[in-house]
C-alpha atoms as a PDB file:
ATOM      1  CA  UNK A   1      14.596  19.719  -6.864  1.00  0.00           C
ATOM      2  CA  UNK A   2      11.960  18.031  -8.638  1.00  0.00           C
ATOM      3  CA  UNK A   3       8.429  17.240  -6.993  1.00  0.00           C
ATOM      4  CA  UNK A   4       8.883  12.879  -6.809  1.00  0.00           C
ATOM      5  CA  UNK A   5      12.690  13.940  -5.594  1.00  0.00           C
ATOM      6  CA  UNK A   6      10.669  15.897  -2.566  1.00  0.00           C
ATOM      7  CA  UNK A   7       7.946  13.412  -2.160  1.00  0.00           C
ATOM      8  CA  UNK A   8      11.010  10.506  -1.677  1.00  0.00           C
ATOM      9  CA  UNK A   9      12.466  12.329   1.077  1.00  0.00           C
ATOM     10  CA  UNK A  10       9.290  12.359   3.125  1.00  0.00           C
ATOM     11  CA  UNK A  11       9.525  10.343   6.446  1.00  0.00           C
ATOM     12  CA  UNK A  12       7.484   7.028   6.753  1.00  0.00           C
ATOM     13  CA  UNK A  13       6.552   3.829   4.522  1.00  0.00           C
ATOM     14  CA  UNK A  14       4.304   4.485   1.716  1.00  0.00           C
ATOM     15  CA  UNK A  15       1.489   2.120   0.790  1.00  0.00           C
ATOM     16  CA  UNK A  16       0.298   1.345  -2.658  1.00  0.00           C
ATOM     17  CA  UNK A  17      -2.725   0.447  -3.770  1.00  0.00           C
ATOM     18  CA  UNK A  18      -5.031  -0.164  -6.391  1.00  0.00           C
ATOM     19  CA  UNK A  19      -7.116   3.223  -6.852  1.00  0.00           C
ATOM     20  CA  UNK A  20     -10.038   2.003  -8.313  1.00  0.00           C
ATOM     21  CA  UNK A  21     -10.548  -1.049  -6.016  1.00  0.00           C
ATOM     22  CA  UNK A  22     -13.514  -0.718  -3.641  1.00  0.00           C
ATOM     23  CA  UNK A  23     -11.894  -3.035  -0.891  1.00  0.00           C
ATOM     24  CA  UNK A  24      -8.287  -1.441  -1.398  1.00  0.00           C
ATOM     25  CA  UNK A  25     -10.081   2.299  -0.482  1.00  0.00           C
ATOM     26  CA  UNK A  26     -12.329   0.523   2.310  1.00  0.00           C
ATOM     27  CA  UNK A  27      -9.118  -0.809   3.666  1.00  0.00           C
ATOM     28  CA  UNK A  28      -7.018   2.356   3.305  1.00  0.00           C
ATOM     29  CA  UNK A  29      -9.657   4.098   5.489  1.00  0.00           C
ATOM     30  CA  UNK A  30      -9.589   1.491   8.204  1.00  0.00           C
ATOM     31  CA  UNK A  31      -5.992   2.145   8.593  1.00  0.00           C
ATOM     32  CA  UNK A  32      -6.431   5.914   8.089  1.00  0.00           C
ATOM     33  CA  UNK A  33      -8.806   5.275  11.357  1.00  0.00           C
ATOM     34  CA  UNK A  34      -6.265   3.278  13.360  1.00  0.00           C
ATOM     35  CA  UNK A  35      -2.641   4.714  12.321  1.00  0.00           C
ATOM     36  CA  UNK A  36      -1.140   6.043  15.452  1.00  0.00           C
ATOM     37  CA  UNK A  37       1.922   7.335  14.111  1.00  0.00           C
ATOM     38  CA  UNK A  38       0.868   9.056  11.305  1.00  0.00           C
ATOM     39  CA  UNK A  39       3.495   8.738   8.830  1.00  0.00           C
ATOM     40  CA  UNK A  40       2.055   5.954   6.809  1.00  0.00           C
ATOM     41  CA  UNK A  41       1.671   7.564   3.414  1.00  0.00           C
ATOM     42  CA  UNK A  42      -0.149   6.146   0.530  1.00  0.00           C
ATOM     43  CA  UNK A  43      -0.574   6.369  -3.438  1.00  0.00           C
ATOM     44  CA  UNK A  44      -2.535   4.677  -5.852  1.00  0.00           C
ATOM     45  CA  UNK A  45      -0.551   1.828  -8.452  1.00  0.00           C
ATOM     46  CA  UNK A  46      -1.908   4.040 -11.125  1.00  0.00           C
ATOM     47  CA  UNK A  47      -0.649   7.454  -9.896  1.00  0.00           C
ATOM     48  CA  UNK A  48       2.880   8.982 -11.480  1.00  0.00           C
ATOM     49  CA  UNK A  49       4.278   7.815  -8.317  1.00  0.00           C
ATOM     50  CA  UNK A  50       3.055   4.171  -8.019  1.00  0.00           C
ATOM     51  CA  UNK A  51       4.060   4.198 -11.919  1.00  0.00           C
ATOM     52  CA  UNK A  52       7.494   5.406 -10.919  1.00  0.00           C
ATOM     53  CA  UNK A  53       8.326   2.626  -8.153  1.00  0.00           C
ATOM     54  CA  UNK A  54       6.770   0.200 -10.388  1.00  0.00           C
ATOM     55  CA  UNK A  55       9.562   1.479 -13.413  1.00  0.00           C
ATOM     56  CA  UNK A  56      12.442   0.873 -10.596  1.00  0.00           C
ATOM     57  CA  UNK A  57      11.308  -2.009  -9.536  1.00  0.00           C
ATOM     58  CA  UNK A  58      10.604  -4.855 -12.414  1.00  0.00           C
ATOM     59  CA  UNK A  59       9.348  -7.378  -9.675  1.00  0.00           C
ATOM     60  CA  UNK A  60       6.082  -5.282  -9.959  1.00  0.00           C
ATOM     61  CA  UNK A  61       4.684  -5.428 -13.854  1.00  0.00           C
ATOM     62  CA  UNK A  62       2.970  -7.791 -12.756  1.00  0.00           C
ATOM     63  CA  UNK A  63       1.590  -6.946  -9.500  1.00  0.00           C
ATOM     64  CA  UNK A  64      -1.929  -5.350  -9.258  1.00  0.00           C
ATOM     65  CA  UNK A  65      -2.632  -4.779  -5.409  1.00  0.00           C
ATOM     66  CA  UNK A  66      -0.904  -3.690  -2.029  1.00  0.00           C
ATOM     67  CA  UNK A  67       3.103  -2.810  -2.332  1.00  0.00           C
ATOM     68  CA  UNK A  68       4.912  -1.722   0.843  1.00  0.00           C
ATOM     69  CA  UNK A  69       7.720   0.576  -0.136  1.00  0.00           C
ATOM     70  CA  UNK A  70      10.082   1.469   2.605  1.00  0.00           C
ATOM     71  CA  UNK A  71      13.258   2.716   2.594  1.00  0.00           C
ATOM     72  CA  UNK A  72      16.664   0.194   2.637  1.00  0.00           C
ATOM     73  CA  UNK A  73      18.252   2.778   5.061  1.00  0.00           C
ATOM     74  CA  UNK A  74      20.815   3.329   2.169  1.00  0.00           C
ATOM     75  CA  UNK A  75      19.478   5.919   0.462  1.00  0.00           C
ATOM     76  CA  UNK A  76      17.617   3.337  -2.048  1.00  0.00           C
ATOM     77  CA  UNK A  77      14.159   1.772  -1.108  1.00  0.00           C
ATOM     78  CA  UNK A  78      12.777  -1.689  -0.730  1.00  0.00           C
ATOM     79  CA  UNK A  79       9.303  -3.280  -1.557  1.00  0.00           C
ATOM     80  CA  UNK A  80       6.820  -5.864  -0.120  1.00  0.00           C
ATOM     81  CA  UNK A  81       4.092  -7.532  -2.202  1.00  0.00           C
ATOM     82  CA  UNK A  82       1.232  -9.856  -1.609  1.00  0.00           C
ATOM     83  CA  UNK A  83       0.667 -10.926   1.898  1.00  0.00           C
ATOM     84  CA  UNK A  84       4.038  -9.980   2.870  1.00  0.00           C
ATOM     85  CA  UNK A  85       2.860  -6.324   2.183  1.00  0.00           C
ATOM     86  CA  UNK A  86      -0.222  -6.768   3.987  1.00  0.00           C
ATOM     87  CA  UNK A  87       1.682  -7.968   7.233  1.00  0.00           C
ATOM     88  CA  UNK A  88       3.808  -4.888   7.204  1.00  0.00           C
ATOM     89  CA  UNK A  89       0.861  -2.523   7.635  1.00  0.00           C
ATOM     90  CA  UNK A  90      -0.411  -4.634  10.478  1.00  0.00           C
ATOM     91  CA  UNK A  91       2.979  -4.150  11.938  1.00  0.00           C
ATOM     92  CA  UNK A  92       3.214  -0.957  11.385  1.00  0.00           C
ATOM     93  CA  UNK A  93       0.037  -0.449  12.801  1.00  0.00           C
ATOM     94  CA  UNK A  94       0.775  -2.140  16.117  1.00  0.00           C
ATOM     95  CA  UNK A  95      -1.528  -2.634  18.972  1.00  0.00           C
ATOM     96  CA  UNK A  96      -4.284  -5.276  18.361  1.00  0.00           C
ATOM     97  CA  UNK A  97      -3.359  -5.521  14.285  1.00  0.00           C
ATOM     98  CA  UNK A  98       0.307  -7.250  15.562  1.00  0.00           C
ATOM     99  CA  UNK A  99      -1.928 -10.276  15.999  1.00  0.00           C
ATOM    100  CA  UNK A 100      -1.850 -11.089  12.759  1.00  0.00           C
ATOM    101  CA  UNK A 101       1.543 -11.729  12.624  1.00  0.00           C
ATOM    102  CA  UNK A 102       1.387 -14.923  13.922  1.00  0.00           C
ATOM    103  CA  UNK A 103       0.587 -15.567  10.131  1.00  0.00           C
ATOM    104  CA  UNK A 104       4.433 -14.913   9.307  1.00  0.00           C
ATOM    105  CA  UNK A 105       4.470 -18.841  10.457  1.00  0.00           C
ATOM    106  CA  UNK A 106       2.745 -20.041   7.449  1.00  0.00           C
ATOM    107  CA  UNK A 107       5.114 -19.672   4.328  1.00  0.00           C
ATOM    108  CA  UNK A 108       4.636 -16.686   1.935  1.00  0.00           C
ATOM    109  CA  UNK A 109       3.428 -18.749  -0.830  1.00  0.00           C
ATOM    110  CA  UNK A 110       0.388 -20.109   1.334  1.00  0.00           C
ATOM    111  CA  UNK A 111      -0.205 -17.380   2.373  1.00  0.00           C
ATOM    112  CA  UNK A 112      -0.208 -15.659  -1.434  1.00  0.00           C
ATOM    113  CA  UNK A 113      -2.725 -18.253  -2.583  1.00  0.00           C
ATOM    114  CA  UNK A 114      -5.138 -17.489   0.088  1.00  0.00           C
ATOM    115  CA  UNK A 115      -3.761 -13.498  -0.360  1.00  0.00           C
ATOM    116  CA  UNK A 116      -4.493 -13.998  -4.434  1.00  0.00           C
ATOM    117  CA  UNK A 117      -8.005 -15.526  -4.024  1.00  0.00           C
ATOM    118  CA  UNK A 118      -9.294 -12.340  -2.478  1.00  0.00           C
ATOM    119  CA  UNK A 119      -7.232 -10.164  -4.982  1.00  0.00           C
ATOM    120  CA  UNK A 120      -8.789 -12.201  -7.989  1.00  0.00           C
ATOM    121  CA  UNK A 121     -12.533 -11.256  -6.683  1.00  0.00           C
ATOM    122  CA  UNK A 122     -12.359  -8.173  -5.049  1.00  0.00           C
ATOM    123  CA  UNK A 123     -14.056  -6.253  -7.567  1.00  0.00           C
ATOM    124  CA  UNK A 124     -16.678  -8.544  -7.397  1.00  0.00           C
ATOM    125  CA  UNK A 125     -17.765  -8.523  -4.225  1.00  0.00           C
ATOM    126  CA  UNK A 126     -16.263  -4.875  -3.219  1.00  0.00           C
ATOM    127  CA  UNK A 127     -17.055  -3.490  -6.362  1.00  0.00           C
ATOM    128  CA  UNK A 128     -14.930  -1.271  -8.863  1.00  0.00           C
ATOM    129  CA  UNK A 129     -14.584   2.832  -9.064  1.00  0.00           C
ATOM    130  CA  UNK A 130     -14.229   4.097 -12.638  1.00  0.00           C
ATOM    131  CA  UNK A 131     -11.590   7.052 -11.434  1.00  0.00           C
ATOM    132  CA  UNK A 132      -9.117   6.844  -8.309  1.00  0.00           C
ATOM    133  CA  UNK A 133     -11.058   8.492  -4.830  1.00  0.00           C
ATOM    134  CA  UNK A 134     -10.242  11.982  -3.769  1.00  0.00           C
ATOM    135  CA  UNK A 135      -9.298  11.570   0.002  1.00  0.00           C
ATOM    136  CA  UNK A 136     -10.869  13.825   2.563  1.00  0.00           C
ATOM    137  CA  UNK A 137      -9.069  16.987   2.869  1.00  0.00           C
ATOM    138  CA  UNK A 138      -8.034  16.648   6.527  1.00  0.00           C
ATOM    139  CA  UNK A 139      -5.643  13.326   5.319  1.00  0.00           C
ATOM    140  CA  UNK A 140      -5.187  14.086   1.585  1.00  0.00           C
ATOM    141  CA  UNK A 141      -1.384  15.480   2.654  1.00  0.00           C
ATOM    142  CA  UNK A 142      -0.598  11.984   3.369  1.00  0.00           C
ATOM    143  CA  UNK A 143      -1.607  10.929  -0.340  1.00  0.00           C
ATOM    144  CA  UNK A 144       1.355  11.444  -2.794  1.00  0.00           C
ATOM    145  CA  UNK A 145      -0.239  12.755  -6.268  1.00  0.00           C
ATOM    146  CA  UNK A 146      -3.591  13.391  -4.706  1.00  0.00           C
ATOM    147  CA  UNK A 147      -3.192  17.362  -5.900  1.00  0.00           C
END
């Protein structure tokens, strides 16, 4: 069996995210800090295996931030973009986060526009890493392709 034939197989929802983003790493720490569960996993878009969901999915050429990728509970997987994608990790999270659901109300493509106005300055403000971020070692298992 191949290594991404392994990695699939792995219990919980992986997040991906844009490696070289400062907000997107800033944000994948807060969560690192708050997941309860633990089997949130997480890879960058530019990784071999945020390339590889990206080649299976064509909704995604285009997309250059968060993607939720959970499985369909058919063997096959599924994928959330945008704010949608965002709303799943505060779900996932639970607790206080599940507060922000209460945004599901407002239809997905308000809530995109506000969702693609951060996306659109990000690096900006949060500035821009030239390479992906090594995680610490005590969470890197929970990184697919972070060697």
């Amino acid at each position: 069996m191949d290594q991404m034939t392994t990695t699939n197989t792995k219990p919980g929802p992986v997040l991906l995210y844009d490696g070289v983003c400062g907000f997107c790493n800033k944000t994948i720490q807060t969560i690192l800090k708050n997941d309860q569960k633990g089997t949130l996993r997480f890879a960058a878009l530019q990784s071999d295996y945020g390339q590889s969901v990206i080649a299976r999915h064509q909704e995604l050429k285009s997309v250059d931030s968060v993607v939720w990728v959970e499985s369909d509970g058919n063997g096959g997987e599924k994928v959330s973009i945008r704010s949608r994608a965002a709303l799943k990790v505060m779900n996932y999270l639970g607790g206080i986060w599940k507060l922000f659901l209460v945004f599901y109300i407002v239809p997905a493509p308000i809530r995109d526009i506000f969702y693609n106005l951060i996306a659109k300055y990000r690096y900006r403000f949060f500035g821009k890493y030239d390479t992906c971020l090594l995680p610490d070692k005590q969470v890197r298992a929970r990184f697919i392709d972070a060697g």
